[in-house]
Protein backbone atom coordinates (compact mmCIF):
# COMPACT_ATOMS: atom_id res chain seq x y z
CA UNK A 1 38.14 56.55 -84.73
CA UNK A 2 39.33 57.05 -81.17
CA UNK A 3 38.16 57.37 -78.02
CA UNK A 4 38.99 60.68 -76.47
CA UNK A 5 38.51 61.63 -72.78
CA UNK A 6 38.94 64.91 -72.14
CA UNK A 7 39.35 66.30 -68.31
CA UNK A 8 38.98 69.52 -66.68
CA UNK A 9 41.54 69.71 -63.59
CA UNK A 10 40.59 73.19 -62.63
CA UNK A 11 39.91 73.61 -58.40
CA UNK A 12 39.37 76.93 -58.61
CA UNK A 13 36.18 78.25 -57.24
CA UNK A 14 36.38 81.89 -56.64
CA UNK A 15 35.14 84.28 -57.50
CA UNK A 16 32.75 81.85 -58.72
CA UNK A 17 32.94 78.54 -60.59
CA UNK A 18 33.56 79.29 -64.37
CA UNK A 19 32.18 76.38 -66.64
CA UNK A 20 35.39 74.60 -69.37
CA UNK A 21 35.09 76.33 -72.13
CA UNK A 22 37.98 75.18 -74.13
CA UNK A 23 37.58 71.66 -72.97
CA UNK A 24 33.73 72.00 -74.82
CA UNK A 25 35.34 73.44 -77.43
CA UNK A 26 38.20 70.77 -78.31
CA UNK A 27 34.92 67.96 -77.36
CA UNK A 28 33.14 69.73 -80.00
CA UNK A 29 35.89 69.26 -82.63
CA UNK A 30 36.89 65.61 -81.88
CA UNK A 31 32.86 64.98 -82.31
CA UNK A 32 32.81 66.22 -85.62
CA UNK A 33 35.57 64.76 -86.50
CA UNK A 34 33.90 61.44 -85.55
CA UNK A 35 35.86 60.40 -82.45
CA UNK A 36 34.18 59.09 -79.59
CA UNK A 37 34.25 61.36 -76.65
CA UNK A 38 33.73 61.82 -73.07
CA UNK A 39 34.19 65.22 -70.83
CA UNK A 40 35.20 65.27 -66.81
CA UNK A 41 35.42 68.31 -64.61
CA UNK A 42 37.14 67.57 -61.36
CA UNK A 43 35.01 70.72 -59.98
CA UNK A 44 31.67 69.21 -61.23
CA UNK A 45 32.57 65.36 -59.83
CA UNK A 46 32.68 67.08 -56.51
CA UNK A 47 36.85 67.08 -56.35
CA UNK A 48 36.86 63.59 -56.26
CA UNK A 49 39.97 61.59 -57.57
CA UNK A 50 38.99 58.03 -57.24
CA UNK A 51 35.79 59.05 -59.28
CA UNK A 52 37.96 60.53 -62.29
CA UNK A 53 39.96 57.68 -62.12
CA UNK A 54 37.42 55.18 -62.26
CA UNK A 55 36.03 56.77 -65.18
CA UNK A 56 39.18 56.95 -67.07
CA UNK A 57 39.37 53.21 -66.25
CA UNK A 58 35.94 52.01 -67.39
CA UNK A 59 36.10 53.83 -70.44
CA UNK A 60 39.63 53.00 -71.26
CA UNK A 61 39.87 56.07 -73.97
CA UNK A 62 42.81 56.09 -76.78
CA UNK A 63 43.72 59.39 -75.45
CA UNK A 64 43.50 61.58 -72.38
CA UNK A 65 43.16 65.12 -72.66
CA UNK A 66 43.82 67.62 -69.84
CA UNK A 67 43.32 71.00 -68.88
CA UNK A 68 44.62 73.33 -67.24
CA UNK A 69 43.36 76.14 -66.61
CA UNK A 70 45.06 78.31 -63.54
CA UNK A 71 48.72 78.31 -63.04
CA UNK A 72 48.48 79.96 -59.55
CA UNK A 73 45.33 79.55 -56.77
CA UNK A 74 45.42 83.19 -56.67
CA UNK A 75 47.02 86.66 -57.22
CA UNK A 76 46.97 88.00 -54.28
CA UNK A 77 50.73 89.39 -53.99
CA UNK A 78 50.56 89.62 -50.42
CA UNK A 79 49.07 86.24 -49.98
CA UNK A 80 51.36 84.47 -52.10
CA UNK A 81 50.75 80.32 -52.57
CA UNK A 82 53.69 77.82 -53.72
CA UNK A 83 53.06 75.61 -56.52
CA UNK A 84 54.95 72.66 -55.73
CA UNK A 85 52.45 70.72 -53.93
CA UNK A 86 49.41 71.53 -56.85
CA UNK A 87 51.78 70.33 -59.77
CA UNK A 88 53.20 67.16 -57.02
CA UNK A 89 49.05 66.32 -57.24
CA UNK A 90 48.82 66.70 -60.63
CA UNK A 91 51.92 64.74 -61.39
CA UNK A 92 50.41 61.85 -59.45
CA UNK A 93 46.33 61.95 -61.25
CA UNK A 94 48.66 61.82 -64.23
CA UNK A 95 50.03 58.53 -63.13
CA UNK A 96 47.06 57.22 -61.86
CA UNK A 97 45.53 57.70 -65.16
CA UNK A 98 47.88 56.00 -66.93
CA UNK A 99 47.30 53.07 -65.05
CA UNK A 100 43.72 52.49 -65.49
CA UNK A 101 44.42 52.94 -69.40
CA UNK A 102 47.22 53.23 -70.54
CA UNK A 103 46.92 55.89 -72.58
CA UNK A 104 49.14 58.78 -73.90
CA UNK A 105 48.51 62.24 -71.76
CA UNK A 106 48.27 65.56 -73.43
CA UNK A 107 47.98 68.56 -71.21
CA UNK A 108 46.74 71.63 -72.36
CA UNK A 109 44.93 74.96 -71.41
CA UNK A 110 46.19 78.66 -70.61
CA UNK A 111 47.90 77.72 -67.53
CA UNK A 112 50.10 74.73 -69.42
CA UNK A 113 50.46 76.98 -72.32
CA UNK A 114 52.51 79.77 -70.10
CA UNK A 115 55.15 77.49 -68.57
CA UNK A 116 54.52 73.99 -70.89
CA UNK A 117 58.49 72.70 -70.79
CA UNK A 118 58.36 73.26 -66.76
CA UNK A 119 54.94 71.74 -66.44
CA UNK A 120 55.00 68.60 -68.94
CA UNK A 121 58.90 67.71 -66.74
CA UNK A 122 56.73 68.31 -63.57
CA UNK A 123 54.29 66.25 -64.17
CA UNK A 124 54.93 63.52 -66.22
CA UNK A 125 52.46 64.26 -68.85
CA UNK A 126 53.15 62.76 -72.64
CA UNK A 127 52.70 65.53 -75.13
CA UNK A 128 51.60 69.20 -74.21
CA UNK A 129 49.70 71.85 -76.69
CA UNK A 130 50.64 75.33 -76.45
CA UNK A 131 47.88 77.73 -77.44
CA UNK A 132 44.55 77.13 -79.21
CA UNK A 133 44.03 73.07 -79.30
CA UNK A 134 41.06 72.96 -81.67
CA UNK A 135 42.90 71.79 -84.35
CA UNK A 136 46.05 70.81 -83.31
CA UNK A 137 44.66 68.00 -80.63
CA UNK A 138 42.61 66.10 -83.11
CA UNK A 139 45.94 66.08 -85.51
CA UNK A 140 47.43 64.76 -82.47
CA UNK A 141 44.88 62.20 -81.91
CA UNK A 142 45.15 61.04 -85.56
CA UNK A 143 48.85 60.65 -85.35
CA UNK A 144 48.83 58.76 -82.35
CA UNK A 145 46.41 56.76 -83.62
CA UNK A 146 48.02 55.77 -86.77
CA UNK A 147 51.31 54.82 -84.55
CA UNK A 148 53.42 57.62 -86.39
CA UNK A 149 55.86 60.00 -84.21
CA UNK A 150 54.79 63.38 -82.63
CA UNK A 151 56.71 66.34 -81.17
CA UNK A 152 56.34 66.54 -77.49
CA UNK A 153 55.47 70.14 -77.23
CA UNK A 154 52.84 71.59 -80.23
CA UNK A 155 52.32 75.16 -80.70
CA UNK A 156 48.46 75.19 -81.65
CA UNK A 157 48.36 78.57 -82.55
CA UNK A 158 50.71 78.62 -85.97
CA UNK A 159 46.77 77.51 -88.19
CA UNK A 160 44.73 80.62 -86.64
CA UNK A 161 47.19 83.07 -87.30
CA UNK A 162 45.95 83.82 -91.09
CA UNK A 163 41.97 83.79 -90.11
CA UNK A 164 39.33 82.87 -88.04
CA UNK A 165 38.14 79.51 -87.34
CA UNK A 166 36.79 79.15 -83.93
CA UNK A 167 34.06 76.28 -83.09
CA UNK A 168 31.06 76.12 -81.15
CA UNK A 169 31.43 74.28 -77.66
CA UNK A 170 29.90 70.37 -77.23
CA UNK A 171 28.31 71.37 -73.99
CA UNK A 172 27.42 68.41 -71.79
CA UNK A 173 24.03 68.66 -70.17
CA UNK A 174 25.39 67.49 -66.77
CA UNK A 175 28.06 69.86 -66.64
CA UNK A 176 25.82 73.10 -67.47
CA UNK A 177 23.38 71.91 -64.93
CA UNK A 178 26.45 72.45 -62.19
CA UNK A 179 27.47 75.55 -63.36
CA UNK A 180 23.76 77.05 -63.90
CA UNK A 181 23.33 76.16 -59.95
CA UNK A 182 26.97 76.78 -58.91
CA UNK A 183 27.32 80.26 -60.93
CA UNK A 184 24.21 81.16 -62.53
CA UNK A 185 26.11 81.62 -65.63
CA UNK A 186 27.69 79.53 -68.70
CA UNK A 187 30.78 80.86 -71.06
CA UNK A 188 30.21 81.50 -74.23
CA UNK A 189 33.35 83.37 -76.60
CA UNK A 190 32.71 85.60 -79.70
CA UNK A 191 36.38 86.27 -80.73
CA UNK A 192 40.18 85.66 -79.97
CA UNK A 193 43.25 87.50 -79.46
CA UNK A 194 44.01 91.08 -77.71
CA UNK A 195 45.62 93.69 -80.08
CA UNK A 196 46.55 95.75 -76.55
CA UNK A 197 49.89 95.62 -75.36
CA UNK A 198 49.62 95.56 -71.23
CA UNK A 199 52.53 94.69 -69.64
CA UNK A 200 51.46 92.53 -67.68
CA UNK A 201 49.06 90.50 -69.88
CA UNK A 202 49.64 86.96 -71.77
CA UNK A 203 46.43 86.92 -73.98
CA UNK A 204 48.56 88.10 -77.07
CA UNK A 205 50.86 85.27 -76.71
CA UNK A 206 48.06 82.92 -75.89
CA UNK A 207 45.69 84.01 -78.51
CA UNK A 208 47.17 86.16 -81.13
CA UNK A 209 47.97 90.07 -81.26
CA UNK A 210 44.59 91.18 -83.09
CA UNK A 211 40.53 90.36 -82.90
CA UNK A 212 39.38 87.30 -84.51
CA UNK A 213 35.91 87.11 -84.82
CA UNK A 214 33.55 84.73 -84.70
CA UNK A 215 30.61 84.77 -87.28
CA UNK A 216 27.47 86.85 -85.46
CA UNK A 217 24.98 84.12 -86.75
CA UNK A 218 27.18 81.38 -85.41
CA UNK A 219 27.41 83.25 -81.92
CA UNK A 220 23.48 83.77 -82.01
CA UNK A 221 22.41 80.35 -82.89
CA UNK A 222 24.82 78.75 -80.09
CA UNK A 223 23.26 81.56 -77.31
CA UNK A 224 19.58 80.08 -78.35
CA UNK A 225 20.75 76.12 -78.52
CA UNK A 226 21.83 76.90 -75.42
CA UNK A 227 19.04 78.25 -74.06
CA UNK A 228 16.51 76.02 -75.62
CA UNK A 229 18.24 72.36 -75.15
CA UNK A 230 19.64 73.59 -71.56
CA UNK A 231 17.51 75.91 -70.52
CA UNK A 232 20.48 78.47 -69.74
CA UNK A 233 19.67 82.08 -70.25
CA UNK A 234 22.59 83.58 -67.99
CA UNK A 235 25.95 83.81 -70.25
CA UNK A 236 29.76 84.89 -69.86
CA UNK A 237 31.10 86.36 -72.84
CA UNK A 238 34.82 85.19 -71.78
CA UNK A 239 36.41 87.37 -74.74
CA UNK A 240 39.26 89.24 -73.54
CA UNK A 241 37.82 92.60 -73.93
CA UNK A 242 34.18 92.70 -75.19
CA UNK A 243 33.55 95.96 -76.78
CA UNK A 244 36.35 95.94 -79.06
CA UNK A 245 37.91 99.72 -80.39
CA UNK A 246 36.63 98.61 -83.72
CA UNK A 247 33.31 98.51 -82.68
CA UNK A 248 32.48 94.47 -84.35
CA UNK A 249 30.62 93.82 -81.39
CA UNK A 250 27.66 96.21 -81.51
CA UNK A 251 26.62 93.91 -84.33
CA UNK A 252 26.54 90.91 -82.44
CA UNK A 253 24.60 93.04 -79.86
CA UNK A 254 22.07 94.34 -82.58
CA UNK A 255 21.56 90.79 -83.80
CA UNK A 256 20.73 89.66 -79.94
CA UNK A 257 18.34 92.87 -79.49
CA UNK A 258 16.29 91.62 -83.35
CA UNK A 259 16.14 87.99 -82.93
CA UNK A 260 14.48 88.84 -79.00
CA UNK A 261 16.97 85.77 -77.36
CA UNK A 262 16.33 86.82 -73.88
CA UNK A 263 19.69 86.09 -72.34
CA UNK A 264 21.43 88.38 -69.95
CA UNK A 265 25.15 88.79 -70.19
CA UNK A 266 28.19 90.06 -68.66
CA UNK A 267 32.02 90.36 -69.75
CA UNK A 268 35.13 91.84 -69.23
CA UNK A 269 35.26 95.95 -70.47
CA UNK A 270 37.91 98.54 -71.37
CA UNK A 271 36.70 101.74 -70.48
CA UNK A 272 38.47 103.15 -73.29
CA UNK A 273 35.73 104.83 -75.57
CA UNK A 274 32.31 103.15 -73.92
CA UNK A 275 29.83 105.80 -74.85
CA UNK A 276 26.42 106.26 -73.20
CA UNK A 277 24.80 104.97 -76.12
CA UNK A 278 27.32 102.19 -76.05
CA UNK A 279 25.85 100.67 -72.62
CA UNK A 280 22.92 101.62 -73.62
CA UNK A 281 22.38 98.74 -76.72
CA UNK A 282 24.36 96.40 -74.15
CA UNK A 283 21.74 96.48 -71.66
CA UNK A 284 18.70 96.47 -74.52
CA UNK A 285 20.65 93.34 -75.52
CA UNK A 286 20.47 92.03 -71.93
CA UNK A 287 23.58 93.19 -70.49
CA UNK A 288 23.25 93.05 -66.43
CA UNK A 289 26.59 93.74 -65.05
CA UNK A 290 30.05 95.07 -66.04
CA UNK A 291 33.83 94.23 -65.24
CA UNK A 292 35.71 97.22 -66.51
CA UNK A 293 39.68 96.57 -67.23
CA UNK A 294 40.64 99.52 -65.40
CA UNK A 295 43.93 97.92 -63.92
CA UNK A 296 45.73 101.04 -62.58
CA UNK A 297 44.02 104.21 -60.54
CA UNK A 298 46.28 107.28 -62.09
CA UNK A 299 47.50 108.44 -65.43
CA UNK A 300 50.99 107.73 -64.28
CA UNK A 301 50.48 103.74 -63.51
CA UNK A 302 48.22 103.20 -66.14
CA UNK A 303 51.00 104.93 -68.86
CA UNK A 304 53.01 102.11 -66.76
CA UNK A 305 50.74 99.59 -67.98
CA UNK A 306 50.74 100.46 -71.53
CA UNK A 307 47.13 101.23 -71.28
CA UNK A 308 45.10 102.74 -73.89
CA UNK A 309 43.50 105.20 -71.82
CA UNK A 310 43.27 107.75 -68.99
CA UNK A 311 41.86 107.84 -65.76
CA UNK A 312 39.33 110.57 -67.71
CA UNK A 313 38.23 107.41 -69.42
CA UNK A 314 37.53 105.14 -66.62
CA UNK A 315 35.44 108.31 -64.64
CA UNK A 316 33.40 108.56 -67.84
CA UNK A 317 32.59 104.85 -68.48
CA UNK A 318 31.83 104.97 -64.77
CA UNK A 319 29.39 107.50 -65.03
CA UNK A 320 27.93 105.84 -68.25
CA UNK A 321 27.49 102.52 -66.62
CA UNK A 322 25.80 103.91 -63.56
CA UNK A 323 23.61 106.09 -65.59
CA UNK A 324 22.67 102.63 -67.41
CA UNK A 325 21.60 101.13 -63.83
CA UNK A 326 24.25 98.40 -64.27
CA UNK A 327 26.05 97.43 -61.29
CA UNK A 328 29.90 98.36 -62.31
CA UNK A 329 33.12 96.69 -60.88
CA UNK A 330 36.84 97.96 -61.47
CA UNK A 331 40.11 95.67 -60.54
CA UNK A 332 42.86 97.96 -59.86
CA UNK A 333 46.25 97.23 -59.55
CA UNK A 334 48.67 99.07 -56.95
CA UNK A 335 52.19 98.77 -56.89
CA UNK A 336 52.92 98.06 -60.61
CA UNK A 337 55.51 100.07 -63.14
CA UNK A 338 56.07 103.51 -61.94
CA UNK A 339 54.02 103.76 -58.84
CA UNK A 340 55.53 106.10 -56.42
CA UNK A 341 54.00 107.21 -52.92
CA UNK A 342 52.28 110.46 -54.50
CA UNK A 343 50.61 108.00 -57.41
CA UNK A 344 49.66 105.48 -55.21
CA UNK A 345 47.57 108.27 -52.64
CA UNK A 346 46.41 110.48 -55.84
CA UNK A 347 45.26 106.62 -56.70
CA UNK A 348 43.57 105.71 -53.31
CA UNK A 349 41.09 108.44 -54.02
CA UNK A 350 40.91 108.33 -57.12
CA UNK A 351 39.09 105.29 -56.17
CA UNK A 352 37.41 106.87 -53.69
CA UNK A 353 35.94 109.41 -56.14
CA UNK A 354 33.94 106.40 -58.38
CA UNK A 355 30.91 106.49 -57.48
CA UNK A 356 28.20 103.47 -56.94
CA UNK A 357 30.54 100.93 -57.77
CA UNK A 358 33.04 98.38 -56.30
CA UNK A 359 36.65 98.24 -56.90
CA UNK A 360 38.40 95.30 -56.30
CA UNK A 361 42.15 96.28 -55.42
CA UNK A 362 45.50 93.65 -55.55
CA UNK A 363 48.90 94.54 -54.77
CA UNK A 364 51.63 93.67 -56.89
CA UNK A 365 51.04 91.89 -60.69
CA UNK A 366 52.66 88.39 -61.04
CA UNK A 367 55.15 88.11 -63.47
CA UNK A 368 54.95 85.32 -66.19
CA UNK A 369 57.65 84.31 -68.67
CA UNK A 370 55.56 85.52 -71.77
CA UNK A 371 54.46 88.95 -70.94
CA UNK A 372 56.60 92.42 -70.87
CA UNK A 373 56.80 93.04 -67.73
CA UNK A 374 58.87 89.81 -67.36
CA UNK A 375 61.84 92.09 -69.27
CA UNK A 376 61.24 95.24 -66.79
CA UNK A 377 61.71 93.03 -63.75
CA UNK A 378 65.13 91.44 -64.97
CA UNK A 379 66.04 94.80 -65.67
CA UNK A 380 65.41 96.06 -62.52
CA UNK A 381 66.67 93.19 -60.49
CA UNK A 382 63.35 91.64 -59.29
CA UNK A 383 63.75 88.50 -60.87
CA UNK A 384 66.54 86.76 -62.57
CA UNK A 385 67.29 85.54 -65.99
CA UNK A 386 66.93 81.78 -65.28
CA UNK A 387 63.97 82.14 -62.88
CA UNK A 388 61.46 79.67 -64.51
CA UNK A 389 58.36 81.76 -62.76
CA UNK A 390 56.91 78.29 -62.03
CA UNK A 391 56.31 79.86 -58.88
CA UNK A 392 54.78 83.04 -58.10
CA UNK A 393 56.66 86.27 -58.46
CA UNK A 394 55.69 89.83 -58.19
CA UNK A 395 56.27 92.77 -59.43
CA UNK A 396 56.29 95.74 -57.05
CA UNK A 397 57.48 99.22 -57.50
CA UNK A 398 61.65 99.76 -56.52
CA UNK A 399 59.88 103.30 -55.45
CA UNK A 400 57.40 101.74 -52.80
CA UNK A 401 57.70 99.69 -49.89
CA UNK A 402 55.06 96.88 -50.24
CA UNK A 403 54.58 96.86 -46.91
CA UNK A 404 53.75 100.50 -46.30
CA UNK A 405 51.49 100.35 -49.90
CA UNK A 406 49.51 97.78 -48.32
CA UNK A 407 49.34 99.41 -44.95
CA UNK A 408 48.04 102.88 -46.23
CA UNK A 409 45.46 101.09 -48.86
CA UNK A 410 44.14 99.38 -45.88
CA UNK A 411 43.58 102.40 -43.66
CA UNK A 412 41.93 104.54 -46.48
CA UNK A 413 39.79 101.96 -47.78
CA UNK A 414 38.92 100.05 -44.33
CA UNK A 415 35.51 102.01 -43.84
CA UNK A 416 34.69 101.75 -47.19
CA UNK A 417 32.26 98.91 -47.79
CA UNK A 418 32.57 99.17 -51.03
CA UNK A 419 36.26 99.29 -51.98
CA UNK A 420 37.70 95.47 -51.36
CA UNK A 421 41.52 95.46 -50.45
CA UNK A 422 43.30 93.10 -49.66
CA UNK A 423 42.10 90.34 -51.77
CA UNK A 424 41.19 88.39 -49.06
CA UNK A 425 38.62 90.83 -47.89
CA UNK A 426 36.47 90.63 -51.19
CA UNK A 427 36.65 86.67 -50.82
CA UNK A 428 35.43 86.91 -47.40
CA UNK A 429 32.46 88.95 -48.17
CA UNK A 430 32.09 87.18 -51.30
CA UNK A 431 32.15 83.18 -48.81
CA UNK A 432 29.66 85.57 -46.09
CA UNK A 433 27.30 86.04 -48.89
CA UNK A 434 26.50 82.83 -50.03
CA UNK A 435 26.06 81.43 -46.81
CA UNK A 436 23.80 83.92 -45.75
CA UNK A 437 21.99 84.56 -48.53
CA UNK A 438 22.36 81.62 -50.84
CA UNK A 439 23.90 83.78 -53.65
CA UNK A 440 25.75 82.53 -56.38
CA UNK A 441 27.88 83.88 -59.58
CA UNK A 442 28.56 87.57 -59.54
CA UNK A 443 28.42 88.41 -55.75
CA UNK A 444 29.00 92.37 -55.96
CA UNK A 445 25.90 93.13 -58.16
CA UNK A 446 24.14 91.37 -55.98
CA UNK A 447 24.27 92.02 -51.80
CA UNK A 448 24.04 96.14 -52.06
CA UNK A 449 27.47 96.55 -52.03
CA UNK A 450 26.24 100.02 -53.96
CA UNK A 451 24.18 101.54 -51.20
């Protein structure tokens, strides 16, 4: 068997520190599997590179797997970072690692899986998996190990495409103490794949076009292993959208409400048909806040998204969270496909309208090789056909002037404690907060940003 060591390169902390998921995951299947394994998060070791690289070279693994999970520091349109420098650093903890063992690099993760040819040249990296690695990086490791060839990009999605097969996480005890403190929270998934068709959004091409579930029981008895062997009781359900239009998940929820786990929960929400009695089972199950998908603030620009809803919808699952006592938060988009000055005002207070909730508001959507919007920008000139997107590009509305969107958001919502635009202003509260208070995880439910 081999020795595997597996590394989180994530730096991203905001809005809060979210524990490697798919790094447990992948641990978990080169355990079973019998290989000999070994987790790092840069985030957990406190950032610090001569630590990870001492580790790498005391261990001196077969293998080094890393991931990476955020391909920009943020997407904030109007705050725009560069790239070059992160992927320079990258490039260069690749080459350190090399040289304390001399091992064969395989990158990985969401953000390697969007742009993998540009990223693997950047960087330096050996081999690269595109998609889901459970089972394509332990056939990796076993080909590597018996000295045959390998392809230098793997799509790891091809096996899942036919079923469901996704593992349990090999949580390390020292990396779910960090996020417990850092976060309050640990990630836990129940299915894959998106069947919605957003413009703007890569989860179908990172994770399959439809629902793939994960068995209830298995779901349950990871939720009270957690809870028992690391005394975690605060869980992410990092799905892509929780309550699913088929309705699978109120089973999981029914199953959490009879077995009495005492968790609490959160996830990401489409308003699109969350009944009363909907939120009402998630918070008997121990549901304590919500992140609805709302992603554009009139019918017009959310048709432009290809959403599944109307702004009906979102005012309705509003009113059914709040009726629920569950702190509510909507991300809204401004500028996207078909925004127009009247849109984006009959938007502005449209937002205004919600009541006792927070709306976090971004200007502009960034553009990424895989999704659909990347077609409706070339074909209004925004960006061009050998653009490789490595770094960030938005789109914006030919009817608007970014400038003068950003401008009038700011004025309406300035007073409005509630309503966070630019992004910079919800980070700022978000940094003010834990230094006053010592808050962590979900800020917003949290500070009485709903008085």
């Amino acid at each position: 068997m081999s020795r595997v060591f597996l590394v989180s390169l994530n730096t991203c902390s905001h809005p809060f520190e979210v524990y490697p998921l798919g790094l447990a995951i992948i641990a978990e299947s080169c355990r079973r599997l019998g290989h000999d394994v070994r987790q790092h998060d840069y985030l957990a070791a406190g950032k610090d590179q001569a630590r990870l690289i001492a580790e790498a070279k005391n261990y001196q693994p077969d293998v080094i797997g890393i991931s990476l999970r955020n391909l920009d520091d943020n997407v904030d349109g109007f705050n725009q970072t560069g790239n070059a420098a992160k992927f320079a650093w990258i490039g260069e903890v690749i080459r350190q690692l090399k040289g304390a063992a001399a091992a064969p690099v395989v990158l990985g993760g969401s953000a390697f899986s969007l742009m993998p040819e540009v990223i693997l040249d950047l960087t330096g990296a050996d081999f690269g998996i595109v998609g889901e690695g459970d089972r394509a990086f332990t056939r990796l490791v076993a080909v590597l190990r018996d000295g045959g060839p390998a392809d230098r990009i793997i799509n790891g999605s091809q096996p899942y495409l036919q079923g469901c097969d996704i593992g349990a996480g090999l949580y390390d005890p020292s990396l779910v103490r960090y996020y417990c403190q850092q976060s309050d929270m640990v990630g836990i998934q129940t299915k894959r794949g998106c069947p919605f068709r957003c413009v703007y959004c890569t989860y179908p091409f990172l994770e399959g076009s439809s629902f793939r579930y994960r068995d209830e029981d298995d779901v349950i008895d990871e939720l009270a292993r957690l809870k028992r062997d690391h005394h975690c009781s605060n869980f992410f359900f990092t799905d892509s959208v929780f309550n699913d239009p088929a309705g699978r998940y109120r089973q999981l929820l029914e199953a959490i409400v009879v077995k009495e786990l005492g968790i609490r929960w959160t996830a990401y929400f489409t308003p699109y048909g969350l009944t009363r009695d909907d939120v009402d089972l998630c918070k008997r199950a121990g549901l304590f806040a919500v992140e609805l998908g709302t992603d554009a603030s009139s019918d017009t620009t959310l048709a432009g998204l290809n959403k599944a809803f109307l702004w009906n919808d979102v005012v309705k699952a509003n009113d059914n969270v709040v009726h629920a006592q569950i702190p509510c938060a909507h991300s809204v988009v401004f500028g996207g496909p078909d925004e127009t000055l009247q849109t984006l005002q009959e938007g502005i207070e449209n937002c205004r309208r919600l009541h006792d909730c927070v709306v976090f508001g971004f200007g502009g959507i960034r553009i990424y090789p895989a999704s659909p919007l990347r077609k409706r920008a070339l074909d209004e000139g925004i960006v061009s056909e050998h653009a490789a997107l490595i770094e960030p590009a938005y789109y914006f509305s030919p009817s608007i002037d970014p400038a003068e969107m950003n401008d009038m958001i700011c004025r309406a919502w300035n007073k409005e404690r509630r309503l966070l635009f630019p992004p910079a202003k919800a980070e700022m509260m978000s940094q003010a907060a834990k230094r006053m208070f010592n808050m962590k995880g979900l800020i917003w439910d949290k500070i009485g940003l709903l008085k």
